[in-house]
PDB file of N, CA and C in Angstrom:
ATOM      1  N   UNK A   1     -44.916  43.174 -44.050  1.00  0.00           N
ATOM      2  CA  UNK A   1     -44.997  41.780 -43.745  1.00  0.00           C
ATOM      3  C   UNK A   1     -43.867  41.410 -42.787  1.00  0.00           C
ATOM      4  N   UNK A   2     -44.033  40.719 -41.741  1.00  0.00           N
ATOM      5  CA  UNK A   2     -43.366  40.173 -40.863  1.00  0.00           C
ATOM      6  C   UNK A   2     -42.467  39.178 -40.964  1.00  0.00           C
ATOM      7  N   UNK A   3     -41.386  38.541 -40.705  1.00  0.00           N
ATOM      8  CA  UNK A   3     -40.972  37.380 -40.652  1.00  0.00           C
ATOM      9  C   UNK A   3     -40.910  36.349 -39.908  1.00  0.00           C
ATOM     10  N   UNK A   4     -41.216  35.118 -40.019  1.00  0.00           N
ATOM     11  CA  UNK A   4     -41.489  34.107 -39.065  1.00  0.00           C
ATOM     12  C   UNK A   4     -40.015  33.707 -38.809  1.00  0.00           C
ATOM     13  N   UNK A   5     -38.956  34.177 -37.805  1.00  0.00           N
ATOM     14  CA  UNK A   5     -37.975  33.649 -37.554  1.00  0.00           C
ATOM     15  C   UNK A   5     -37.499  32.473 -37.066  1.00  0.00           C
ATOM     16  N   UNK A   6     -37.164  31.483 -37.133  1.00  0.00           N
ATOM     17  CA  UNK A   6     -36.722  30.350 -36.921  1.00  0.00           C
ATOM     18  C   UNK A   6     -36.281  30.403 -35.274  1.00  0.00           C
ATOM     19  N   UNK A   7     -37.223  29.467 -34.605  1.00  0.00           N
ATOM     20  CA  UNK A   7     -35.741  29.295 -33.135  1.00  0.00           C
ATOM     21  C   UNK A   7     -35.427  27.883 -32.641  1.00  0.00           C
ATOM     22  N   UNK A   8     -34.977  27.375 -34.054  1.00  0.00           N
ATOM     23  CA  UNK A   8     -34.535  25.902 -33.672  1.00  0.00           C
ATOM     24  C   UNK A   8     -33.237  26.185 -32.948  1.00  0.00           C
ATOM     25  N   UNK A   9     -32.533  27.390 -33.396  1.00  0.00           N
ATOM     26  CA  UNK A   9     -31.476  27.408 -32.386  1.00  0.00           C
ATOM     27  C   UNK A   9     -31.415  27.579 -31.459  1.00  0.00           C
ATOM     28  N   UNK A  10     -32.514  28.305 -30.346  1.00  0.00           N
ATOM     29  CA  UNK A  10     -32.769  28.530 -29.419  1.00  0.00           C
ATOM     30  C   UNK A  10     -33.124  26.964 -28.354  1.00  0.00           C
ATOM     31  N   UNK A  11     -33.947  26.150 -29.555  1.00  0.00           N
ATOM     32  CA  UNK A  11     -34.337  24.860 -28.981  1.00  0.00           C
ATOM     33  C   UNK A  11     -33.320  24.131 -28.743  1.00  0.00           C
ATOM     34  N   UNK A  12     -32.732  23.988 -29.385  1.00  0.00           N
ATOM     35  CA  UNK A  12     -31.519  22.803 -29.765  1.00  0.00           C
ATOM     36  C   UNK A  12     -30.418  23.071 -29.318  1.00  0.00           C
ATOM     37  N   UNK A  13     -29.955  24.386 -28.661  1.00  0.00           N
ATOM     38  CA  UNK A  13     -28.949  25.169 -28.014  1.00  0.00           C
ATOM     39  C   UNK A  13     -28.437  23.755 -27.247  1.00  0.00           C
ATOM     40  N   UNK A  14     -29.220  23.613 -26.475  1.00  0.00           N
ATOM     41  CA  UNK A  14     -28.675  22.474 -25.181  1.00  0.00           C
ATOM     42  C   UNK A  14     -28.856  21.056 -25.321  1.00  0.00           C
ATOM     43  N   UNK A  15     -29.169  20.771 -26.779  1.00  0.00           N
ATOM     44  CA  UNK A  15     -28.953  19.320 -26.629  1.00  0.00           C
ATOM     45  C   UNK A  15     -27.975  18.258 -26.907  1.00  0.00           C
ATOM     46  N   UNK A  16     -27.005  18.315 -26.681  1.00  0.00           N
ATOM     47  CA  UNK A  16     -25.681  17.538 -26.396  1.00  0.00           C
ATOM     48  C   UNK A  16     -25.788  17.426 -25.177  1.00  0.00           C
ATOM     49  N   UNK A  17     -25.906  18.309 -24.404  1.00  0.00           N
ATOM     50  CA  UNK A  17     -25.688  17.703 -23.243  1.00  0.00           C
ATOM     51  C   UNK A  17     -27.391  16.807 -22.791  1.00  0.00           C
ATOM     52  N   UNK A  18     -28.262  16.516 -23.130  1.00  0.00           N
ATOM     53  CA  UNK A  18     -29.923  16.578 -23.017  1.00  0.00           C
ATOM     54  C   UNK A  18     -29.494  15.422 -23.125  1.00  0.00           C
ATOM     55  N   UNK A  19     -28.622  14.664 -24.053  1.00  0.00           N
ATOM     56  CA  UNK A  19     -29.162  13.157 -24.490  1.00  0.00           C
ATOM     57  C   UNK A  19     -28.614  12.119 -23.489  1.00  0.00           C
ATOM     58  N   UNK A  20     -29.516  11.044 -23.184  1.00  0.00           N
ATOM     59  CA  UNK A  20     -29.145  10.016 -22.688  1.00  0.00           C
ATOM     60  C   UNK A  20     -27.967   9.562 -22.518  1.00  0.00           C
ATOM     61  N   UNK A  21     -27.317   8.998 -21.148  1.00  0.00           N
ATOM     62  CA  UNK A  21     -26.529   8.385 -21.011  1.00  0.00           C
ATOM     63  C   UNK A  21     -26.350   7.262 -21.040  1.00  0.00           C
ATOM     64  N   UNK A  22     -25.385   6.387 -21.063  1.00  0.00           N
ATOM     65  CA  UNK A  22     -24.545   4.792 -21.426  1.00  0.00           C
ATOM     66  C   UNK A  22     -25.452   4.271 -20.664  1.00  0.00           C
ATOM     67  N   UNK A  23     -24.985   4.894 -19.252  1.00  0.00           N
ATOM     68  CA  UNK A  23     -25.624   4.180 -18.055  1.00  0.00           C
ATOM     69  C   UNK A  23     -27.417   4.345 -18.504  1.00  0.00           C
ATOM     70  N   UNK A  24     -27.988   5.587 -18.614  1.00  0.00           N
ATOM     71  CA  UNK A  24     -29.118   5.721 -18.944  1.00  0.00           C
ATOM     72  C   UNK A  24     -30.048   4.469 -20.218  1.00  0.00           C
ATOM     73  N   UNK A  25     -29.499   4.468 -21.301  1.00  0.00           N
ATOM     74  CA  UNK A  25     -29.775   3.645 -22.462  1.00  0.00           C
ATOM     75  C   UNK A  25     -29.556   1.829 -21.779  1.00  0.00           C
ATOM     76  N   UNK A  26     -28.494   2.141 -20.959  1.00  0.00           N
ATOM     77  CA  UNK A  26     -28.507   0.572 -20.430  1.00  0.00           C
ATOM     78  C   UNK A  26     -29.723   0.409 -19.568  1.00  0.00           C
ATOM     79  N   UNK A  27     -30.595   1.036 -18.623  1.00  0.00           N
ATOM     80  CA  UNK A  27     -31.407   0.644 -17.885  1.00  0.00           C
ATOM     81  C   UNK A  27     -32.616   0.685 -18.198  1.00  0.00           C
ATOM     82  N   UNK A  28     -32.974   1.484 -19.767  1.00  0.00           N
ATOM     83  CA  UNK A  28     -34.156   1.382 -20.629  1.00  0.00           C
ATOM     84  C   UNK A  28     -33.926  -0.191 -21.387  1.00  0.00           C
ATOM     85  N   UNK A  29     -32.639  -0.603 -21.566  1.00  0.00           N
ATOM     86  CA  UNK A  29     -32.463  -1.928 -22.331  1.00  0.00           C
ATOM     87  C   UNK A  29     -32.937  -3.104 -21.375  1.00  0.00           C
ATOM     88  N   UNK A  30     -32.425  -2.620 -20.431  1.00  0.00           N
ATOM     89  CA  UNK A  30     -32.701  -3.733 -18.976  1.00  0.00           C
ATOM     90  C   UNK A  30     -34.230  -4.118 -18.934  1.00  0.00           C
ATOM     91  N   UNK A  31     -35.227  -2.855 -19.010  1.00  0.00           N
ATOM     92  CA  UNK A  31     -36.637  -2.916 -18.755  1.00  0.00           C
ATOM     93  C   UNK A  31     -37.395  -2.647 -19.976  1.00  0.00           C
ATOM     94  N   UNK A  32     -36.776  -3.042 -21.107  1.00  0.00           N
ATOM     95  CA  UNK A  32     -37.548  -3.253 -22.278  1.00  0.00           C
ATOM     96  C   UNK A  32     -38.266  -4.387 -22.175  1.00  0.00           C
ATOM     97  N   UNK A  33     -38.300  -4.950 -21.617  1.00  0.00           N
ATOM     98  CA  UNK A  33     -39.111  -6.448 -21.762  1.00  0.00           C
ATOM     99  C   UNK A  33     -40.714  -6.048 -20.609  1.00  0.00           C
ATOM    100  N   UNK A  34     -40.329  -5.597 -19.843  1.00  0.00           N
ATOM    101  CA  UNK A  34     -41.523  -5.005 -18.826  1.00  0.00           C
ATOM    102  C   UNK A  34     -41.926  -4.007 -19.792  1.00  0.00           C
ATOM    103  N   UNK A  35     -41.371  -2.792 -20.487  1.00  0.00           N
ATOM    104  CA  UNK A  35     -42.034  -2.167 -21.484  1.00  0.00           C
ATOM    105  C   UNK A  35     -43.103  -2.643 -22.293  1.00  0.00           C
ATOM    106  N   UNK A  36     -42.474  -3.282 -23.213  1.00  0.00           N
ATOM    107  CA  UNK A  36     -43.220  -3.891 -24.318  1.00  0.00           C
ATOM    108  C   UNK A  36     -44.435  -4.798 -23.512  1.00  0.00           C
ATOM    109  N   UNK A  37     -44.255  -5.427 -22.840  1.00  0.00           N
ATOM    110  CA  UNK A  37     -45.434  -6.466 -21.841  1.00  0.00           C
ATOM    111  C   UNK A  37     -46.104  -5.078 -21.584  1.00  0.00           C
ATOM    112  N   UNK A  38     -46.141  -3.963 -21.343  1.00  0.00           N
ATOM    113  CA  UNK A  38     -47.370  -3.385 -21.008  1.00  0.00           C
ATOM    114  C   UNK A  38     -47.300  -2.503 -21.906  1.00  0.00           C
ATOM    115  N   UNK A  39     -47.215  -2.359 -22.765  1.00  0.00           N
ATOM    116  CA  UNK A  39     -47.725  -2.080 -24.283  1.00  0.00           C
ATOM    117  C   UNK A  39     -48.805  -2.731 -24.669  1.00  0.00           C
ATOM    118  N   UNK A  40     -48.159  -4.529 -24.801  1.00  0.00           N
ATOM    119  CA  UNK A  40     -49.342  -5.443 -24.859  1.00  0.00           C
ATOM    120  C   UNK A  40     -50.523  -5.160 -24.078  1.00  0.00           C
ATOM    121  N   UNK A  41     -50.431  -5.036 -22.808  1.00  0.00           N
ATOM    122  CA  UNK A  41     -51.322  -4.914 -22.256  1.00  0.00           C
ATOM    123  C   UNK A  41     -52.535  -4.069 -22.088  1.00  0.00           C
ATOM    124  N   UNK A  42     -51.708  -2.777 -22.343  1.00  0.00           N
ATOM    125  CA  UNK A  42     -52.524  -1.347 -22.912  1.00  0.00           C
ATOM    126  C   UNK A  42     -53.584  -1.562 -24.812  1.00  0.00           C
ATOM    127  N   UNK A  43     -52.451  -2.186 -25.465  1.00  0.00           N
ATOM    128  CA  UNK A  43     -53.241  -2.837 -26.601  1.00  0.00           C
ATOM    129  C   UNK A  43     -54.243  -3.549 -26.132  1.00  0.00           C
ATOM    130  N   UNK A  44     -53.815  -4.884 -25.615  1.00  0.00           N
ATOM    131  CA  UNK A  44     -55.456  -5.416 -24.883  1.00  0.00           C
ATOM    132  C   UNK A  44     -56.364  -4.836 -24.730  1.00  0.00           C
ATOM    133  N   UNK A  45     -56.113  -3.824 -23.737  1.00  0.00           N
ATOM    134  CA  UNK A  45     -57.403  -2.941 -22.906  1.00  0.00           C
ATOM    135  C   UNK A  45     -57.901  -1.602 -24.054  1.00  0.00           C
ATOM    136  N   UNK A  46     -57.083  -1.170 -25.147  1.00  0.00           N
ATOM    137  CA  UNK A  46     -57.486  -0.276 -25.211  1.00  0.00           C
ATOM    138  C   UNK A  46     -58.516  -0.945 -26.759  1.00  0.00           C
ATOM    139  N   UNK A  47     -58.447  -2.123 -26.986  1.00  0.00           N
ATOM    140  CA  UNK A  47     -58.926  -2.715 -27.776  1.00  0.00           C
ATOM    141  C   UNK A  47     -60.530  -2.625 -27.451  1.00  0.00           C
ATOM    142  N   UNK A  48     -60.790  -2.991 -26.248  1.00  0.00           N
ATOM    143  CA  UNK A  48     -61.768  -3.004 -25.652  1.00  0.00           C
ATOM    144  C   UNK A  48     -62.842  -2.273 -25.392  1.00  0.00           C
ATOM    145  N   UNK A  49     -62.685  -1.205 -25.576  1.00  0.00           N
ATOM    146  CA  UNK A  49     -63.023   0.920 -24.890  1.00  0.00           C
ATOM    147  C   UNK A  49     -64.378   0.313 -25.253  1.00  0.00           C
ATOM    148  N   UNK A  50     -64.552   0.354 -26.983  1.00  0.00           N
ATOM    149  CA  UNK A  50     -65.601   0.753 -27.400  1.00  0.00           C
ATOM    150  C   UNK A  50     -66.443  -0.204 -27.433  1.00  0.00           C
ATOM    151  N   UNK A  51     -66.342  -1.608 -27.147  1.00  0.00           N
ATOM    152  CA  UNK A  51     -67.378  -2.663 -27.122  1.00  0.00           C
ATOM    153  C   UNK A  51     -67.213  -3.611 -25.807  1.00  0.00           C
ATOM    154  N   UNK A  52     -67.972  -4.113 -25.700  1.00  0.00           N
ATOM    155  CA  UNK A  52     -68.114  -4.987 -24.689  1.00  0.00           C
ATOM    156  C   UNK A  52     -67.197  -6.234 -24.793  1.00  0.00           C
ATOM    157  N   UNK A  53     -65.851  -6.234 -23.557  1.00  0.00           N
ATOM    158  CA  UNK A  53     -65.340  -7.229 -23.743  1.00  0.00           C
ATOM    159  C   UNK A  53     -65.844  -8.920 -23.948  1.00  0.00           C
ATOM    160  N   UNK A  54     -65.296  -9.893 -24.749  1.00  0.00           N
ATOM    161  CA  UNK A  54     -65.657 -10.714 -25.490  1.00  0.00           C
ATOM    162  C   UNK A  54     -64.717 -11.853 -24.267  1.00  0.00           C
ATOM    163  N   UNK A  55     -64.838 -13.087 -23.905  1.00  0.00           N
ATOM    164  CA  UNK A  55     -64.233 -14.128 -23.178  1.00  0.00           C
ATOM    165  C   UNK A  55     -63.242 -13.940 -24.147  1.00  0.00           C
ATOM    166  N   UNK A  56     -62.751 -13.872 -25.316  1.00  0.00           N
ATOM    167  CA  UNK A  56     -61.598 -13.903 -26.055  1.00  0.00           C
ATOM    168  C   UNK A  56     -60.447 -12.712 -25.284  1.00  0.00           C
ATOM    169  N   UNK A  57     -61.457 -11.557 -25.850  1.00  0.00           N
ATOM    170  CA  UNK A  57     -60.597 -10.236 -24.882  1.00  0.00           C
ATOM    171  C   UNK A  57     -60.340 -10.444 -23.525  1.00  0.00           C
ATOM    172  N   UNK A  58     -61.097 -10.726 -22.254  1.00  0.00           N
ATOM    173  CA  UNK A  58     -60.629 -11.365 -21.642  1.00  0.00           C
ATOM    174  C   UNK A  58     -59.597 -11.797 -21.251  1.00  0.00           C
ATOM    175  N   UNK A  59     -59.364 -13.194 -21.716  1.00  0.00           N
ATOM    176  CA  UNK A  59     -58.470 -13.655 -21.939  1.00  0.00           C
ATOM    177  C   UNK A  59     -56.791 -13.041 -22.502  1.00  0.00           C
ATOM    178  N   UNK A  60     -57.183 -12.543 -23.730  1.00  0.00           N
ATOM    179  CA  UNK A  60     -55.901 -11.607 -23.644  1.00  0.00           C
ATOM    180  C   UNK A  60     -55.261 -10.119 -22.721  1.00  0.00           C
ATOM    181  N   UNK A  61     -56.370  -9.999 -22.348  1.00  0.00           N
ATOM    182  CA  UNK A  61     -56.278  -9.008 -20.981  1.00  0.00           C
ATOM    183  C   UNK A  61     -55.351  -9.869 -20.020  1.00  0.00           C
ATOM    184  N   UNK A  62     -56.042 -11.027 -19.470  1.00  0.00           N
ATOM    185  CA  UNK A  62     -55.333 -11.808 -18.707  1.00  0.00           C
ATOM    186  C   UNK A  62     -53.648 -12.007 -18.684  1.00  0.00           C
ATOM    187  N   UNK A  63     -53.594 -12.419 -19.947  1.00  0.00           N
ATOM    188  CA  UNK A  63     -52.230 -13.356 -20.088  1.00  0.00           C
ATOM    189  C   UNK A  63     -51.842 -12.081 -20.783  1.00  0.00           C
ATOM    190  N   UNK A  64     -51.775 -10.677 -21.017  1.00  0.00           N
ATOM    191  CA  UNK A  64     -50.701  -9.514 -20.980  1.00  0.00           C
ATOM    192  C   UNK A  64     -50.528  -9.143 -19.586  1.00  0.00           C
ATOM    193  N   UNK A  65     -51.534  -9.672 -18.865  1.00  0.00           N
ATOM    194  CA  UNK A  65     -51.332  -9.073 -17.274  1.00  0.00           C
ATOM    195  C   UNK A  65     -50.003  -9.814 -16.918  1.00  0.00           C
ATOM    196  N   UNK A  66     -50.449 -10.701 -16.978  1.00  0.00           N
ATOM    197  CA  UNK A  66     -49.398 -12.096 -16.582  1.00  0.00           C
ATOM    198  C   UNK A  66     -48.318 -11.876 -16.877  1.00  0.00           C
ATOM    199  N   UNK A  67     -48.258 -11.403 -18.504  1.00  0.00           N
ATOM    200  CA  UNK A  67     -46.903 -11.390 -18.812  1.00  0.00           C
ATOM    201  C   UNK A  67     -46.304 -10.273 -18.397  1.00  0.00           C
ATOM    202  N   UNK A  68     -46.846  -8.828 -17.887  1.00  0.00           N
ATOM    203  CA  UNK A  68     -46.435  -7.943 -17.191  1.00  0.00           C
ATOM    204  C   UNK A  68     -46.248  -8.227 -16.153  1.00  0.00           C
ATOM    205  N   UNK A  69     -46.538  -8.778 -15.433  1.00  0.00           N
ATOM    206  CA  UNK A  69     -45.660  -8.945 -13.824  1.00  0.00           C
ATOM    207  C   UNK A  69     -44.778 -10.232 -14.218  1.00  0.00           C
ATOM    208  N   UNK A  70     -44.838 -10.986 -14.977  1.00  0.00           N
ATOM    209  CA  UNK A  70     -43.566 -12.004 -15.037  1.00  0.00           C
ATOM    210  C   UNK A  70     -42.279 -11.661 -15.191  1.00  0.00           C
ATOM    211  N   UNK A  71     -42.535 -10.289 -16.220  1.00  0.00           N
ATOM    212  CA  UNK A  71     -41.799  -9.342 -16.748  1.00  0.00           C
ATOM    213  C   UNK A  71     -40.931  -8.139 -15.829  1.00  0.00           C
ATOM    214  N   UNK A  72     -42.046  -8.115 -14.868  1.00  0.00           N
ATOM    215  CA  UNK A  72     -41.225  -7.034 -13.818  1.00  0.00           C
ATOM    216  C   UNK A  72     -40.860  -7.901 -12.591  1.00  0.00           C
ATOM    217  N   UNK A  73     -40.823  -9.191 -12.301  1.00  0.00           N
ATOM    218  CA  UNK A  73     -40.463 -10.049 -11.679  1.00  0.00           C
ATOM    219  C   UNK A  73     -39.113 -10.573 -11.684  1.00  0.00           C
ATOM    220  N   UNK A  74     -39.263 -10.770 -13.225  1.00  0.00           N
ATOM    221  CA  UNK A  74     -37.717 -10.903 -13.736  1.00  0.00           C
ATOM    222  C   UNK A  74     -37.043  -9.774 -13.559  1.00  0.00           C
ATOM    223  N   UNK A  75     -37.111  -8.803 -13.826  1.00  0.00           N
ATOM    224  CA  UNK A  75     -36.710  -7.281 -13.438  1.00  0.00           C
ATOM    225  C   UNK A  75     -36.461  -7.388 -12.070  1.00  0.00           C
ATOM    226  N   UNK A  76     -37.030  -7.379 -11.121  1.00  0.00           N
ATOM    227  CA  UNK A  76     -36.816  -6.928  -9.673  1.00  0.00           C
ATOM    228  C   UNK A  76     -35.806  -7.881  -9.524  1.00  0.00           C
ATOM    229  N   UNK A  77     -35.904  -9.271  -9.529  1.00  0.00           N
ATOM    230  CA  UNK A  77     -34.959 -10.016  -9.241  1.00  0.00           C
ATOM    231  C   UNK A  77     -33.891  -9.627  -9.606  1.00  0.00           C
ATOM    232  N   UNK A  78     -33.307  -9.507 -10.988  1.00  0.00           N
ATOM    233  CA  UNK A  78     -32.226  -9.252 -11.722  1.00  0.00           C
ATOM    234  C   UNK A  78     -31.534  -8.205 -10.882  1.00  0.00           C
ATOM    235  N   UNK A  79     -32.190  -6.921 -11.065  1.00  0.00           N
ATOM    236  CA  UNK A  79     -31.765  -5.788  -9.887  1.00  0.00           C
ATOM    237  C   UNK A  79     -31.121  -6.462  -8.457  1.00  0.00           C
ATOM    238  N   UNK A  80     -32.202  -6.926  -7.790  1.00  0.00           N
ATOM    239  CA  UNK A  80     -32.179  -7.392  -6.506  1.00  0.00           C
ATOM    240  C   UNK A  80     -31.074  -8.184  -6.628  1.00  0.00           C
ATOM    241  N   UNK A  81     -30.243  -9.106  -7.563  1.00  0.00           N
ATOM    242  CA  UNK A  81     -29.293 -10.078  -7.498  1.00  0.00           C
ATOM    243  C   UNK A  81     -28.029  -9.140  -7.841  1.00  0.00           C
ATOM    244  N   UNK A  82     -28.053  -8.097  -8.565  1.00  0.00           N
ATOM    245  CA  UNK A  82     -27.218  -7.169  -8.677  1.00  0.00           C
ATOM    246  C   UNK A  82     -26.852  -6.491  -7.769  1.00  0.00           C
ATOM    247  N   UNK A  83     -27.574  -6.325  -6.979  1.00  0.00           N
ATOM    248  CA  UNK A  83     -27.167  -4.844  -5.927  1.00  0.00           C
ATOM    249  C   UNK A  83     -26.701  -6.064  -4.782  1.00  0.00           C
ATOM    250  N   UNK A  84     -27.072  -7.241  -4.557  1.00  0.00           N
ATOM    251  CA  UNK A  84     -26.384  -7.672  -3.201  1.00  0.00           C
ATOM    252  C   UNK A  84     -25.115  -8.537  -3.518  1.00  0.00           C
ATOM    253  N   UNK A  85     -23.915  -8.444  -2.572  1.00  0.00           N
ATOM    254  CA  UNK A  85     -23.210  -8.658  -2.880  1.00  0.00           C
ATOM    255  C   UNK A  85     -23.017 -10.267  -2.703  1.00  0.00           C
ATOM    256  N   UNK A  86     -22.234 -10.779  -4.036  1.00  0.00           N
ATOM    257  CA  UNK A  86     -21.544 -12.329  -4.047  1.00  0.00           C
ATOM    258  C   UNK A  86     -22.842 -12.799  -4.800  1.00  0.00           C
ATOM    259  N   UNK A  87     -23.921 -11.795  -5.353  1.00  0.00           N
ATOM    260  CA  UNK A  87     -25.194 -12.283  -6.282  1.00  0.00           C
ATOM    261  C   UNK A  87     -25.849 -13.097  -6.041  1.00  0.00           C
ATOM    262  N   UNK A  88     -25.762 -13.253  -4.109  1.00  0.00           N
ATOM    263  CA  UNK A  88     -27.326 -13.577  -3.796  1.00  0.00           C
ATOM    264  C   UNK A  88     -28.220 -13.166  -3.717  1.00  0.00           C
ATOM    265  N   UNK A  89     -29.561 -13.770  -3.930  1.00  0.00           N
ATOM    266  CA  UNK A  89     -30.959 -13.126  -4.029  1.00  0.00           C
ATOM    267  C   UNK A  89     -31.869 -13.644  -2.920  1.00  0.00           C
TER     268      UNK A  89
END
């Protein structure tokens, strides 16, 4: 009989250095809000697959759309007011 040897050590060898940085975790925090808005939005649509959308569905299709580009709007700006200097946009 054989042994099934373990190679979590082999996996895991390099992960200290693998994990996210300050800077990294800050720019997933930044665009959590555009995240989650198309989460919603994917929920919307994927609600949908199997039946024929309803004016209700629709509708929430719509206004996750909405809220996804309001979402990355606010985003671009924010960026865009960051990177030029004296934080005009």
């Amino acid at each position: 009989m054989e042994h099934i040897v373990t190679v979590q050590d082999a996996v895991t060898a390099f992960g200290d250095f693998m994990e996210p940085t300050d800077a990294e975790l800050d720019a997933i925090e930044q665009e959590m809000p555009a995240i989650l808005a198309a989460v919603d939005l994917l929920d919307a649509q994927i609600v949908t697959l199997d039946r024929v959308p309803s004016e209700l569905d629709a509708q929430r299709i719509r206004r996750a759309r909405r809220r996804l580009l309001a979402a990355r709007r606010e985003l671009v700006n924010r960026t865009a007011a960051a990177s030029l200097p004296g934080g005009a946009a």
